[in-house]
N, C-alpha and C. Protein backbone atom coordinates (compact mmCIF):
# COMPACT_ATOMS: atom_id res chain seq x y z
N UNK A 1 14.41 -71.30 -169.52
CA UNK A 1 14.56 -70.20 -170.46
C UNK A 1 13.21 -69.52 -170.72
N UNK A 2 12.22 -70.31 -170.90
CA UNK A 2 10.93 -69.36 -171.13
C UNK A 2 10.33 -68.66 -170.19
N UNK A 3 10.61 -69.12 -168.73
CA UNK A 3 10.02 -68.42 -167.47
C UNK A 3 10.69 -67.48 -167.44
N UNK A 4 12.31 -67.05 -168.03
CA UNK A 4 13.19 -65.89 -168.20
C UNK A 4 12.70 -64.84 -169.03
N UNK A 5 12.07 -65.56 -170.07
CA UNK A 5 11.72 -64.94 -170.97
C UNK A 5 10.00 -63.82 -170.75
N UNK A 6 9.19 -64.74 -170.06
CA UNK A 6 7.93 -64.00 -169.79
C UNK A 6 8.50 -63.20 -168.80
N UNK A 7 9.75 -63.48 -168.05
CA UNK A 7 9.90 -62.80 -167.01
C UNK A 7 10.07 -61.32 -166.99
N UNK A 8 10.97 -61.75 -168.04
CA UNK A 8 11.81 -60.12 -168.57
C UNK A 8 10.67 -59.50 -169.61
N UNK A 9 9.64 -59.89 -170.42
CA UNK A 9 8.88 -59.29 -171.05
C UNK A 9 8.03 -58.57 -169.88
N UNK A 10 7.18 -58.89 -169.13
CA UNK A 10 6.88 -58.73 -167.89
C UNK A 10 7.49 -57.44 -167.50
N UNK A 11 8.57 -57.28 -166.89
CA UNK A 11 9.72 -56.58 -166.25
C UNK A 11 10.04 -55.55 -167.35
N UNK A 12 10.13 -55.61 -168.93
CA UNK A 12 10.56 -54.89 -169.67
C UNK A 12 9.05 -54.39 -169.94
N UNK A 13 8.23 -54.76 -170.04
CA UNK A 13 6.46 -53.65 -169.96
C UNK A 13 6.71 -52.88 -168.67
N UNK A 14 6.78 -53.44 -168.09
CA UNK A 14 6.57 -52.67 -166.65
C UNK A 14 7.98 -51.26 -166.60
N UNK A 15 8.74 -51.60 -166.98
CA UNK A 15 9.66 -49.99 -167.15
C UNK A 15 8.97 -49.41 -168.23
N UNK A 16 8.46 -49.67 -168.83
CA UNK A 16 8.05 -48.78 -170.14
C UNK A 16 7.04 -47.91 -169.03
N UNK A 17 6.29 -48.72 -169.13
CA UNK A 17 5.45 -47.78 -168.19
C UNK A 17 5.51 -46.91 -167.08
N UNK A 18 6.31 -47.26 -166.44
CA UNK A 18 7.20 -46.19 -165.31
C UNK A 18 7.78 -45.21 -165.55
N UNK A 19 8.73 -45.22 -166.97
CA UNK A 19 9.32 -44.50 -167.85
C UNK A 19 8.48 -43.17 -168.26
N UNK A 20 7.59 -43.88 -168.94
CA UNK A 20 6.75 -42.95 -170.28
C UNK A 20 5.22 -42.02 -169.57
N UNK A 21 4.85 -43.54 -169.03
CA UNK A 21 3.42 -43.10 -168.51
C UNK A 21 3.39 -42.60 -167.16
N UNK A 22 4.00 -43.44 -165.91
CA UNK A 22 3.73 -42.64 -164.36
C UNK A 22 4.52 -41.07 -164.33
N UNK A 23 5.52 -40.74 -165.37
CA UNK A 23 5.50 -39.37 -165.28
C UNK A 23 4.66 -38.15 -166.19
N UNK A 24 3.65 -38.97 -166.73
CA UNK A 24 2.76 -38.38 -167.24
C UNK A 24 1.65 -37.82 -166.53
N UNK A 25 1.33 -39.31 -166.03
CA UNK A 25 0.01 -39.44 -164.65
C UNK A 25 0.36 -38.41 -163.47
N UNK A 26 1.40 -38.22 -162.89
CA UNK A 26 2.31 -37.82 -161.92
C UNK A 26 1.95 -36.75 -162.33
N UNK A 27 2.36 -36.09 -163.65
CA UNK A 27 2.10 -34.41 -164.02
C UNK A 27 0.46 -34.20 -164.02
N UNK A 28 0.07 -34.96 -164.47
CA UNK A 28 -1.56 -34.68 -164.46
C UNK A 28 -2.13 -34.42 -163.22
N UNK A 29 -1.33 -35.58 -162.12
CA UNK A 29 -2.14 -35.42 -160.81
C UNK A 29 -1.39 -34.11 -159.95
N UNK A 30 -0.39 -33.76 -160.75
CA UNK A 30 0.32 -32.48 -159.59
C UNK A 30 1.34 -33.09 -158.47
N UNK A 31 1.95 -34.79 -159.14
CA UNK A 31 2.69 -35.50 -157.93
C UNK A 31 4.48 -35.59 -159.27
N UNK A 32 4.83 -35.43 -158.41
CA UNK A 32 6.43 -35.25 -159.11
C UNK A 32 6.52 -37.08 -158.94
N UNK A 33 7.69 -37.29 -160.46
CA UNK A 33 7.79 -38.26 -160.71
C UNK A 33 8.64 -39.15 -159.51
N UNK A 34 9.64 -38.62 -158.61
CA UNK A 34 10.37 -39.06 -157.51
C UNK A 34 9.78 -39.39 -156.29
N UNK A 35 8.52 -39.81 -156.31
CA UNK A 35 7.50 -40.23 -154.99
C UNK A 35 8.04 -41.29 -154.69
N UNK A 36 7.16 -41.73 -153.24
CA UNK A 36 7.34 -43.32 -152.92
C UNK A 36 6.93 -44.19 -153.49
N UNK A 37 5.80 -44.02 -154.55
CA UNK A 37 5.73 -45.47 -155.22
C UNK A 37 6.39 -45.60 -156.64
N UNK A 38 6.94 -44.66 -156.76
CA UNK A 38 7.78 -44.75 -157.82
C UNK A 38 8.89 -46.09 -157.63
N UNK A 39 9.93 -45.46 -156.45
CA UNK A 39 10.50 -46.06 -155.96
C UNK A 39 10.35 -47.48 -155.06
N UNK A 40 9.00 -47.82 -154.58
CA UNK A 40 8.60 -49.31 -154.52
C UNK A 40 8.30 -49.69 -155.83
N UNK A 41 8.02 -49.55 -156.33
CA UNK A 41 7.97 -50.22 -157.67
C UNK A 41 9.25 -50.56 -158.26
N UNK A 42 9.69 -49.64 -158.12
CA UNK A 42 11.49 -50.38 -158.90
C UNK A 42 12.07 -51.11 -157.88
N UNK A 43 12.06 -51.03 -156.57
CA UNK A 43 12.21 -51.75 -155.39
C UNK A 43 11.82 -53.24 -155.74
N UNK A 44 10.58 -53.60 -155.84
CA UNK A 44 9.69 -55.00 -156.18
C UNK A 44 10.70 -55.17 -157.26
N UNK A 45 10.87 -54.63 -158.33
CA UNK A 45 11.28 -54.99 -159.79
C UNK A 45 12.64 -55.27 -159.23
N UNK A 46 13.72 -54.78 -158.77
CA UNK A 46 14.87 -55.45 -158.01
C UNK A 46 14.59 -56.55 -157.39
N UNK A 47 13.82 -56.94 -156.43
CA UNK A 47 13.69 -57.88 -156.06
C UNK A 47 13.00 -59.09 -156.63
N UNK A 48 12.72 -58.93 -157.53
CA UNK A 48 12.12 -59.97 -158.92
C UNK A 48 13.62 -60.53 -159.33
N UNK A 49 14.46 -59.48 -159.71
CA UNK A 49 15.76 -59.26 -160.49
C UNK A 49 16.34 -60.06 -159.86
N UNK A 50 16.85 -59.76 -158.45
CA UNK A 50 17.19 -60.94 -157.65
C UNK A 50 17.14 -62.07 -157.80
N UNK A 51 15.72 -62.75 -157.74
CA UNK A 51 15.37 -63.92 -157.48
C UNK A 51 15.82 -64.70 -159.13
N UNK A 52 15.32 -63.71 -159.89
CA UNK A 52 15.61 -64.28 -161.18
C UNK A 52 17.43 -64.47 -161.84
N UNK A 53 18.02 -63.81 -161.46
CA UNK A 53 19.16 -63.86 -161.04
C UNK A 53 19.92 -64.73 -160.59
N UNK A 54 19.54 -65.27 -159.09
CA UNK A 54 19.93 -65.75 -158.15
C UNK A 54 19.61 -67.51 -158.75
N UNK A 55 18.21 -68.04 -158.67
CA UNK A 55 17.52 -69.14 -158.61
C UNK A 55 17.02 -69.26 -159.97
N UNK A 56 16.63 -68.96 -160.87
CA UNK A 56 16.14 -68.95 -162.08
C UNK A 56 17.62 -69.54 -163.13
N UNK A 57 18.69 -68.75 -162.98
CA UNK A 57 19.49 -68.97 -163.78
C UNK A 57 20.05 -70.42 -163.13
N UNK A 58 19.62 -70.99 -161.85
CA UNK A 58 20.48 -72.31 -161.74
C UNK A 58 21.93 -71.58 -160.69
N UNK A 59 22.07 -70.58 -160.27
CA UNK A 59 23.46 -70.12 -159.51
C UNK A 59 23.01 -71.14 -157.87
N UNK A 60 22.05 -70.71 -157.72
CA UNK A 60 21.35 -71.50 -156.19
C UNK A 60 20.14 -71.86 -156.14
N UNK A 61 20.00 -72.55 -155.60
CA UNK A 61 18.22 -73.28 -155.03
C UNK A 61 17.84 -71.96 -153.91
N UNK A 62 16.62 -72.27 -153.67
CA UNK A 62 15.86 -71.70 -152.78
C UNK A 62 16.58 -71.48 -151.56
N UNK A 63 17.01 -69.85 -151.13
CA UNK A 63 18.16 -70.14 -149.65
C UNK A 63 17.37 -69.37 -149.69
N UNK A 64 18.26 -69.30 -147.89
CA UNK A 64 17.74 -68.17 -147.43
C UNK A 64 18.62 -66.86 -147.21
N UNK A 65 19.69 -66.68 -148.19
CA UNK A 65 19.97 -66.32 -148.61
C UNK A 65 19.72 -65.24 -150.43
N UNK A 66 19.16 -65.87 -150.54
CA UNK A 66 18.16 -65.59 -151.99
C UNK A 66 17.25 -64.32 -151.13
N UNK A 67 16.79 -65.03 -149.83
CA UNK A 67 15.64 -63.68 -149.17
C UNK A 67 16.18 -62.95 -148.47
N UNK A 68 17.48 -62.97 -148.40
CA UNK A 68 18.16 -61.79 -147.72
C UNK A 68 18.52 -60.72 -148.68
N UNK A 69 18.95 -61.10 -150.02
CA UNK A 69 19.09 -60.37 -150.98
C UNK A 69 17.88 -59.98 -151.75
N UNK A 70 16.75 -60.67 -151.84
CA UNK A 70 15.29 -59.71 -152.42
C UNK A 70 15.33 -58.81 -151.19
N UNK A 71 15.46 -58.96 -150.09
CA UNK A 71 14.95 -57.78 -149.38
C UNK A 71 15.89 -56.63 -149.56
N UNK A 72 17.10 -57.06 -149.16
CA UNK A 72 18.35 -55.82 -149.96
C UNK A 72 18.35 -55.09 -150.93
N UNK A 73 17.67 -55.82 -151.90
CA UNK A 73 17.47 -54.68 -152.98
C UNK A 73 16.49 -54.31 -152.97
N UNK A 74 15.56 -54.71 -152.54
CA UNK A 74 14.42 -53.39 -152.48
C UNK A 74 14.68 -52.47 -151.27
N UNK A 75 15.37 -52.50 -150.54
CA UNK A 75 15.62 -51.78 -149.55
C UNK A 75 16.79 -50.81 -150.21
N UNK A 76 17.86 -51.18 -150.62
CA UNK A 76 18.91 -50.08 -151.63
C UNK A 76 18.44 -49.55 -152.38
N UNK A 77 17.53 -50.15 -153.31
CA UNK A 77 16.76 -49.01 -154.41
C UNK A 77 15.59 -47.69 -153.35
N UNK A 78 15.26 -48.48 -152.66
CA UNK A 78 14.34 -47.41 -151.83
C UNK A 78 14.64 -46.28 -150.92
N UNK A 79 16.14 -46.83 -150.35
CA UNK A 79 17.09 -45.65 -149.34
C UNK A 79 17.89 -45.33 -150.38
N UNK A 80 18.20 -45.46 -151.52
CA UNK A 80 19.03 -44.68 -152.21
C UNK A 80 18.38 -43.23 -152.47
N UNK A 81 17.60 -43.59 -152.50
CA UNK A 81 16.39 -42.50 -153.70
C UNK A 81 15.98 -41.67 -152.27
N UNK A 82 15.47 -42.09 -150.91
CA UNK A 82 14.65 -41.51 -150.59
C UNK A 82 15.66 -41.22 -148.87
N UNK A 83 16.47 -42.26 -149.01
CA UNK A 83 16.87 -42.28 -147.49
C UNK A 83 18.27 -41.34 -147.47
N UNK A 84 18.81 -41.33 -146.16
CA UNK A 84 20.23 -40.78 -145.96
C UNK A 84 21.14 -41.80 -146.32
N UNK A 85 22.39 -41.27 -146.71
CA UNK A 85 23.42 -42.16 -146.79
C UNK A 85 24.18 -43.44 -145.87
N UNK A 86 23.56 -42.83 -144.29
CA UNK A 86 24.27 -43.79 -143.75
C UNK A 86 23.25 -44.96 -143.43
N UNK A 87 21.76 -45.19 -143.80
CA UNK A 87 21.15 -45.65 -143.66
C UNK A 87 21.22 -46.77 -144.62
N UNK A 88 21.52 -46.26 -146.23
CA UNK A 88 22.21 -47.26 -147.12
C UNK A 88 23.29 -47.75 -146.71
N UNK A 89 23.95 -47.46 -145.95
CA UNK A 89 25.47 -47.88 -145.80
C UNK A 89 24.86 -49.63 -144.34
N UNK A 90 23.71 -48.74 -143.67
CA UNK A 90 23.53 -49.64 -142.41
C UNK A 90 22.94 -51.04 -143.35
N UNK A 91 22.40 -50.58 -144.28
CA UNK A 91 21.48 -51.68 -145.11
C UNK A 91 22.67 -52.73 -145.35
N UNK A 92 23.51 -52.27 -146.45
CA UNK A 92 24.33 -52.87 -146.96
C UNK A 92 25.32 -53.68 -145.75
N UNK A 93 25.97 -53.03 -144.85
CA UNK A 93 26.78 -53.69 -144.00
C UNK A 93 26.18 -54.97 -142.83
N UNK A 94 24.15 -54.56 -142.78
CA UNK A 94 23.71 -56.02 -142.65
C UNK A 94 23.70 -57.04 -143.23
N UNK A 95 23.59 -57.12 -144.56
CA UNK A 95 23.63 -57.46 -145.95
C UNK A 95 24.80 -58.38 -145.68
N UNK A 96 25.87 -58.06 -145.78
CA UNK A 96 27.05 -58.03 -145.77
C UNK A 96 27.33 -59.56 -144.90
N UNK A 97 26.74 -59.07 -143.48
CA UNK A 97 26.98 -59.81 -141.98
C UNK A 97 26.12 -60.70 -142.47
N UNK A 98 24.79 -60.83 -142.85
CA UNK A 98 24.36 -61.98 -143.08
C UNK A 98 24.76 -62.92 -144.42
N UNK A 99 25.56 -62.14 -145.66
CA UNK A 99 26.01 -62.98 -146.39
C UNK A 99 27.16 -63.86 -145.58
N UNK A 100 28.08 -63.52 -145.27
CA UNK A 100 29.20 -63.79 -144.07
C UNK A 100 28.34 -64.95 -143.43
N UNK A 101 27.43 -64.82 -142.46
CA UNK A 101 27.13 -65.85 -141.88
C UNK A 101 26.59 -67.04 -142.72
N UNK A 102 25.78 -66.90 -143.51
CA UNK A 102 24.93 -67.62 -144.58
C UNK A 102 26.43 -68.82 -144.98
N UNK A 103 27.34 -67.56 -145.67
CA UNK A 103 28.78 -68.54 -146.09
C UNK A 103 29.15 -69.37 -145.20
N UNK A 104 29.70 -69.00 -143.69
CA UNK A 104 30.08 -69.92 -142.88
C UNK A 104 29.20 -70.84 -142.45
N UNK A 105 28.28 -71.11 -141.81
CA UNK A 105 27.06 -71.38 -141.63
C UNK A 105 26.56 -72.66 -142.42
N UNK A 106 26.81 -72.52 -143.98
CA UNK A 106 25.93 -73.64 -144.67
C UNK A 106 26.83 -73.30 -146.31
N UNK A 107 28.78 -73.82 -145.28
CA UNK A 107 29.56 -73.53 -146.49
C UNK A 107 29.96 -74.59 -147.48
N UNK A 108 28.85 -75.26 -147.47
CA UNK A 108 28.54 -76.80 -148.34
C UNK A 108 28.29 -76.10 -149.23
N UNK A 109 27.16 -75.12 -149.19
CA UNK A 109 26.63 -74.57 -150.69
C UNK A 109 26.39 -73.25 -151.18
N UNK A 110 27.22 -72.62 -149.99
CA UNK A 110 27.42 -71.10 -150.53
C UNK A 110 29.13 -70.86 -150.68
N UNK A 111 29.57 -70.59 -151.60
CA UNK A 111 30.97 -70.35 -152.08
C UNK A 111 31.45 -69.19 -152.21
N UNK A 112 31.96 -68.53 -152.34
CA UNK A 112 32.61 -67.09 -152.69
C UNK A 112 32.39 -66.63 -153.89
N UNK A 113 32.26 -67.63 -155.12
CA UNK A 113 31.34 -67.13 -156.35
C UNK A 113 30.14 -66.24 -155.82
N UNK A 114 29.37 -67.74 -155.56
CA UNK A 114 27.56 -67.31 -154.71
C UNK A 114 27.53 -65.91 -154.04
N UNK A 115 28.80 -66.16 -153.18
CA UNK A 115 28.48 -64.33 -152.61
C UNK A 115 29.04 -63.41 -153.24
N UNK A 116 29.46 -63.44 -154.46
CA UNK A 116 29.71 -62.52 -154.84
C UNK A 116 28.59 -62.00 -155.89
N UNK A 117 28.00 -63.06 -156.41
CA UNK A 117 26.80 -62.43 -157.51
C UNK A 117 25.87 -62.05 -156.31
N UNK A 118 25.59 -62.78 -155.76
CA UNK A 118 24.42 -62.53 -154.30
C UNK A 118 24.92 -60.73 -154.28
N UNK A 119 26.14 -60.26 -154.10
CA UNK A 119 26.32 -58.69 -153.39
C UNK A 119 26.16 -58.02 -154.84
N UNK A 120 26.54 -58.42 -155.98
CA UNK A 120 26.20 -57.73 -157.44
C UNK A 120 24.69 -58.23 -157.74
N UNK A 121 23.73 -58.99 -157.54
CA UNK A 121 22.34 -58.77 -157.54
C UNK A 121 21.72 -57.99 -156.41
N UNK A 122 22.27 -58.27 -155.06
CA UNK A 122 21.49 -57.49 -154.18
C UNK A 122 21.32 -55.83 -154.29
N UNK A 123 22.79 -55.47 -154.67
CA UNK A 123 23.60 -54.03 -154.59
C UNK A 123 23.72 -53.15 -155.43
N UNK A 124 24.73 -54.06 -156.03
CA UNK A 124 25.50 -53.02 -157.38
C UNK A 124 24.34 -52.71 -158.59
N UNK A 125 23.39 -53.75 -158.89
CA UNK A 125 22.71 -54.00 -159.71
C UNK A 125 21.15 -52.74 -159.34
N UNK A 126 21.03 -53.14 -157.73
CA UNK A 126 19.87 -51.76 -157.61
C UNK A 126 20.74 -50.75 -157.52
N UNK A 127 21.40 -50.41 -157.06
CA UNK A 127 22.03 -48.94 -157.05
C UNK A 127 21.93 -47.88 -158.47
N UNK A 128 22.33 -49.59 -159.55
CA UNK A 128 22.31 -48.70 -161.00
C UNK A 128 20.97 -48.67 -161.45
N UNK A 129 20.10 -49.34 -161.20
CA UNK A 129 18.24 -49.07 -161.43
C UNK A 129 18.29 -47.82 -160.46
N UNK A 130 18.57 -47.85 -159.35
CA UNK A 130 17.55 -46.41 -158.56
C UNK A 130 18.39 -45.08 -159.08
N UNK A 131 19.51 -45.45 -159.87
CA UNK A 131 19.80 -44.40 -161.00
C UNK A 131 19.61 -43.71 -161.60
N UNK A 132 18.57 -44.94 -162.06
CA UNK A 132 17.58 -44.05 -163.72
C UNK A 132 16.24 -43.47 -162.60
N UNK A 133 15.75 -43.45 -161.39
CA UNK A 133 14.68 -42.51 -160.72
C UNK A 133 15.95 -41.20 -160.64
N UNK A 134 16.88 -40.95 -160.48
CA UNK A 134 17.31 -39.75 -160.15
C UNK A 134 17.56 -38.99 -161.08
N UNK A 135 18.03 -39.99 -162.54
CA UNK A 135 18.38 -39.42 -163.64
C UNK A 135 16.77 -38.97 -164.04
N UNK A 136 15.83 -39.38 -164.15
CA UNK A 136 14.20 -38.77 -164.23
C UNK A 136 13.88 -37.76 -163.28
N UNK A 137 14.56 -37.38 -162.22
CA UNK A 137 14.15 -36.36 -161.03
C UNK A 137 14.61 -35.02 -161.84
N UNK A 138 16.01 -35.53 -161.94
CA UNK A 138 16.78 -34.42 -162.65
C UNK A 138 16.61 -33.83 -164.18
N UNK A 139 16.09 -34.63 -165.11
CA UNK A 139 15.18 -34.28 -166.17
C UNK A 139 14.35 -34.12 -166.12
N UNK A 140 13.14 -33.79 -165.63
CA UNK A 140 11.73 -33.67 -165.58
C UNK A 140 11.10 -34.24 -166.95
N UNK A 141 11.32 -33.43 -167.85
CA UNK A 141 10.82 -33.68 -169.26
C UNK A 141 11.03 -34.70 -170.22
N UNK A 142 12.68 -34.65 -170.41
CA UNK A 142 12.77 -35.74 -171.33
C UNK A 142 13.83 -36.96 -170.48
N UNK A 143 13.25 -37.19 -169.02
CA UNK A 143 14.18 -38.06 -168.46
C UNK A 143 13.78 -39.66 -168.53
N UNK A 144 13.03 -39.95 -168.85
CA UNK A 144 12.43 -41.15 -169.64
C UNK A 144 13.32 -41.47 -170.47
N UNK A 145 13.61 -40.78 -171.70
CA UNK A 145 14.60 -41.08 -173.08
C UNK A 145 16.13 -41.06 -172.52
N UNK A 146 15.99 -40.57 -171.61
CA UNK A 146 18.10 -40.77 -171.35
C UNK A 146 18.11 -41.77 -170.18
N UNK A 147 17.29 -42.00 -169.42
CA UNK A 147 17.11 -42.91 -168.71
C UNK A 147 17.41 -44.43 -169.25
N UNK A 148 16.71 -44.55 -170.65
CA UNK A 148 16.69 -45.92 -170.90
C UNK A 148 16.82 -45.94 -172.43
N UNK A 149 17.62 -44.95 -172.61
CA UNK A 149 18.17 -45.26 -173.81
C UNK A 149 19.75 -45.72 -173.81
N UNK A 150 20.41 -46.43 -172.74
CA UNK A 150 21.58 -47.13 -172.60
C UNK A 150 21.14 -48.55 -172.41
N UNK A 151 19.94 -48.56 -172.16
CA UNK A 151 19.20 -50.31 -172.02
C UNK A 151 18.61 -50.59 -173.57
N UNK A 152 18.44 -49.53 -174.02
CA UNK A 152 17.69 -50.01 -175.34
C UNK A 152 18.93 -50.09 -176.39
N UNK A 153 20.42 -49.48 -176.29
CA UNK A 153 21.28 -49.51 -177.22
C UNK A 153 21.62 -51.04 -176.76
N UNK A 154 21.62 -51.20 -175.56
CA UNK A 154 22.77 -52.90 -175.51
C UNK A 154 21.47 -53.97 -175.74
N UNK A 155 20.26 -53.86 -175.64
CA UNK A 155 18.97 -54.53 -176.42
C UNK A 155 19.13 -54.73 -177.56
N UNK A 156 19.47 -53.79 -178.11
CA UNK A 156 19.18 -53.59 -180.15
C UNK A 156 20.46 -54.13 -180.48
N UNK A 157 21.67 -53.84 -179.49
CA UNK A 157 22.73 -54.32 -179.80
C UNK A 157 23.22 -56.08 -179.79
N UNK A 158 22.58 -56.38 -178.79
CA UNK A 158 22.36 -57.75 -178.13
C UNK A 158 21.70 -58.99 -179.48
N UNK A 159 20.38 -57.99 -179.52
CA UNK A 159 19.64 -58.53 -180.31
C UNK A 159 20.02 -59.02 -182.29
N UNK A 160 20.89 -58.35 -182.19
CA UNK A 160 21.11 -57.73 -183.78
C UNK A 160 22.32 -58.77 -184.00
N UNK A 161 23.20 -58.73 -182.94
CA UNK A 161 24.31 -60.09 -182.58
C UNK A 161 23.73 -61.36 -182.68
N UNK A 162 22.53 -61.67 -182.33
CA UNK A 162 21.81 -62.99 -182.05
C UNK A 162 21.41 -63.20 -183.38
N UNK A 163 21.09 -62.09 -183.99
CA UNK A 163 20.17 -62.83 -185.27
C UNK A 163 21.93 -62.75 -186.33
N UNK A 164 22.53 -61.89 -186.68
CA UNK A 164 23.92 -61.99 -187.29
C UNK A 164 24.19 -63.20 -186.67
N UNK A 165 24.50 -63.59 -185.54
CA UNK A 165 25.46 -64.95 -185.29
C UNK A 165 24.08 -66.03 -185.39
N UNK A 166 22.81 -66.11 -185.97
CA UNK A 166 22.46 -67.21 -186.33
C UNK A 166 22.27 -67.42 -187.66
N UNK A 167 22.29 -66.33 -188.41
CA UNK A 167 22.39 -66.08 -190.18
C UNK A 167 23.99 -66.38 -190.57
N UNK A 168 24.78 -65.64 -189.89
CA UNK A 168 26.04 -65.94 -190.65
C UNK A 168 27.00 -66.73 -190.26
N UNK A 169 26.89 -66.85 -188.68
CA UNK A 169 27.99 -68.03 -187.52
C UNK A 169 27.96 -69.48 -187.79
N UNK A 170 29.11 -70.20 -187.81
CA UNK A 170 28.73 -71.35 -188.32
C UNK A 170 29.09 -72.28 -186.45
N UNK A 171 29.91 -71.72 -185.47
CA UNK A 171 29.52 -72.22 -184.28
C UNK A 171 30.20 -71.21 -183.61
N UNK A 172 29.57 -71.72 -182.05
CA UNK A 172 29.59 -70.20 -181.47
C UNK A 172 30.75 -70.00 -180.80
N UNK A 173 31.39 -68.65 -180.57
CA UNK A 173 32.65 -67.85 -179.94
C UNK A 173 32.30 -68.08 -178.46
N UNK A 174 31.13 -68.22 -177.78
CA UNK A 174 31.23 -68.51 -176.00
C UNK A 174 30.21 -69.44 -176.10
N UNK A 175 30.35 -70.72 -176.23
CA UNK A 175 29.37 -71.50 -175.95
C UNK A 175 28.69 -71.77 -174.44
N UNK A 176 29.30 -71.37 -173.85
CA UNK A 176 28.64 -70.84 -172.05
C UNK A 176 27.35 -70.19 -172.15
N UNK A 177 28.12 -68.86 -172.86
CA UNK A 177 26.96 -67.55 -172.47
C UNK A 177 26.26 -68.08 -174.11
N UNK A 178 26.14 -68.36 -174.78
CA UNK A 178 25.40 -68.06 -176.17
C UNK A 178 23.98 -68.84 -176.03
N UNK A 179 23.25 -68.55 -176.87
CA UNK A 179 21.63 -68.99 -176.56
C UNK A 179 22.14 -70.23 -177.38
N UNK A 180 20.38 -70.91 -176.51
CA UNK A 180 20.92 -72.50 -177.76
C UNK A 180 20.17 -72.49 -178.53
């Protein structure tokens, strides 16, 4: 839990700054906020997401599978934004073939759960990050604030639940998902 925790503090500085400041810097230097390192940067940050995701929460140990999916998502966040469509499509349908094999292959410890968070961390999850670069392309000005003001409502919202259900809850409604 605490390596989750520096993780995402970490990860949650680092959008602020992508957010607020590289389209500041960007205007100063005369470089539009939709460059390539915009997009490696959220690339890396997917592939953090991944791993933390994947191996951090306890879903799998160290596969090699885990490195098929950091590379997937930094590769979907990066051809979304910058590449053609069928090039995302080629990404994903390798993706795909090597989850497939990974499953058959070493189906002691990859299950159909496993591949299914494996294709919602590799995929679904960057697709909706390289989101917020397009939703910032398309605002210039105030695309920072609509960008990540749907992360900061389910934050405040999240957060505000945690402290209510430890002030007023006497035991918890999902003892799975609830903090301990």
């Amino acid at each position: 839990m605490k390596q989750r925790v520096i993780t995402g503090t970490f990860i949650g500085i680092g959008f602020l700054l992508l957010y607020f400041i590289l389209p500041w810097a960007g205007e100063q230097l005369g470089i539009p906020i939709g460059t390539v390192p915009a997009a490696l940067v959220f690339g890396i940050f997917a592939a953090v997401g991944v791993r933390e995701l994947l191996v951090t929460t306890g879903t799998m140990a160290q596969h090699r599978l885990v490195t098929f999916s950091m590379l997937c998502a930094f590769l979907v966040v990066v051809l979304s934004v910058y590449g053609q469509s069928w090039h995302l499509l080629a990404v994903i349908f390798v993706y795909m073939v090597c989850v497939f094999a990974c499953g058959v292959f070493d189906y002691s410890h990859i299950s159909y759960a496993i591949m299914g968070k494996s294709f919602l961390a590799a995929v679904i999850l960057p697709l909706m990050l390289a989101s917020t670069l397009r939703i910032m392309e398309r605002f210039p000005t105030g695309g920072g604030i609509v960008a990540i003001f749907p992360w900061l409502v389910v934050w405040v919202c999240d957060s505000a639940a945690l402290f209510v259900g430890r002030a007023l809850g006497k035991r918890k409604l999902a003892p799975y998902v609830s903090p301990k």
